[in-house]
Protein backbone atom coordinates (compact mmCIF):
# COMPACT_ATOMS: atom_id res chain seq x y z
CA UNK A 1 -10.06 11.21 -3.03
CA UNK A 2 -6.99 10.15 -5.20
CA UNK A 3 -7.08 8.49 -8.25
CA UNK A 4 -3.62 6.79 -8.76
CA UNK A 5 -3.14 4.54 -12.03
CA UNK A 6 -0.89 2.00 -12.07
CA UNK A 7 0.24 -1.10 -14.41
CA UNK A 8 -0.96 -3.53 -11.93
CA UNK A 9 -1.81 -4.68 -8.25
CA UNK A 10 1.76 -5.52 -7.79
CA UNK A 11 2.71 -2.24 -7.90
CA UNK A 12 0.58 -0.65 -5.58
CA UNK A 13 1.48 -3.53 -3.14
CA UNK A 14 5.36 -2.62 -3.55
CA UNK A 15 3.93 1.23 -2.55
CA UNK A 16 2.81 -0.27 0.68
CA UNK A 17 5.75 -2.31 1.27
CA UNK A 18 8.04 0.81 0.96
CA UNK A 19 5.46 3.22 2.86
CA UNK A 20 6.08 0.21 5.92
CA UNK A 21 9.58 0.36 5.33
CA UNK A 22 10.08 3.96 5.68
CA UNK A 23 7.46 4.17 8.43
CA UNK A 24 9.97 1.14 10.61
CA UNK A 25 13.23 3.70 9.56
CA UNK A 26 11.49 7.15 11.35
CA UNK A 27 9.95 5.78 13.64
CA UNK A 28 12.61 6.73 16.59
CA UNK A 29 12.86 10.01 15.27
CA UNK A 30 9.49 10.64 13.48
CA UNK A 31 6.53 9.13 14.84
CA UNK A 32 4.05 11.23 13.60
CA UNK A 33 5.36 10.95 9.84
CA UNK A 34 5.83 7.06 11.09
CA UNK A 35 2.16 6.66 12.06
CA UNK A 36 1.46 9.07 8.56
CA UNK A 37 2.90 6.55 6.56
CA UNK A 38 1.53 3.10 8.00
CA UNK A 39 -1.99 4.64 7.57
CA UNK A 40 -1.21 5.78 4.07
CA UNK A 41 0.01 2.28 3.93
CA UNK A 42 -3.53 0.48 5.29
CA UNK A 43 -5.63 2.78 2.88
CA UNK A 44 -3.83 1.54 -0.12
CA UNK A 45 -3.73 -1.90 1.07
CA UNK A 46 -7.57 -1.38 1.44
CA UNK A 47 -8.24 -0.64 -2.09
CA UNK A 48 -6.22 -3.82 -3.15
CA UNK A 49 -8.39 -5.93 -0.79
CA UNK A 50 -11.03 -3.92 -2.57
CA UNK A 51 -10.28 -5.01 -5.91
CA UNK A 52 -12.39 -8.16 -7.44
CA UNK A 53 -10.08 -11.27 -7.02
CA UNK A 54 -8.38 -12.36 -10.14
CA UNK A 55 -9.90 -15.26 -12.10
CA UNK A 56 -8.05 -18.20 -13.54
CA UNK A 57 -9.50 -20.21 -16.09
CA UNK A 58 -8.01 -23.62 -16.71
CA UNK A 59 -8.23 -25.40 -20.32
């Protein structure tokens, strides 16, 4: 196991957005280091689904 810290949710989710995005560019060339990266990708996007929902309190 990893332990990555970042500012916020928002950033991990951009991780996963560019992990996708590389993944779509090698995936004619590379599709091992494709498939490497989507499930990089779905294990990051796991621990955000992980992570207790955000509460907003209204006045």
């Amino acid at each position: 196991m990893l332990r990555l810290d970042l500012p916020g949710p928002d950033d991990a989710a951009e991780i996963v957005d560019a992990l996708l995005a590389a993944a779509d560019r090698c995936e004619t060339s590379a599709p091992e280091l494709a498939a490497r990266r989507r499930t990089l990708a779905e294990h990051i996007g796991d621990g955000l689904d992980a992570l207790p929902r955000p509460t907003h309190h209204t006045d």
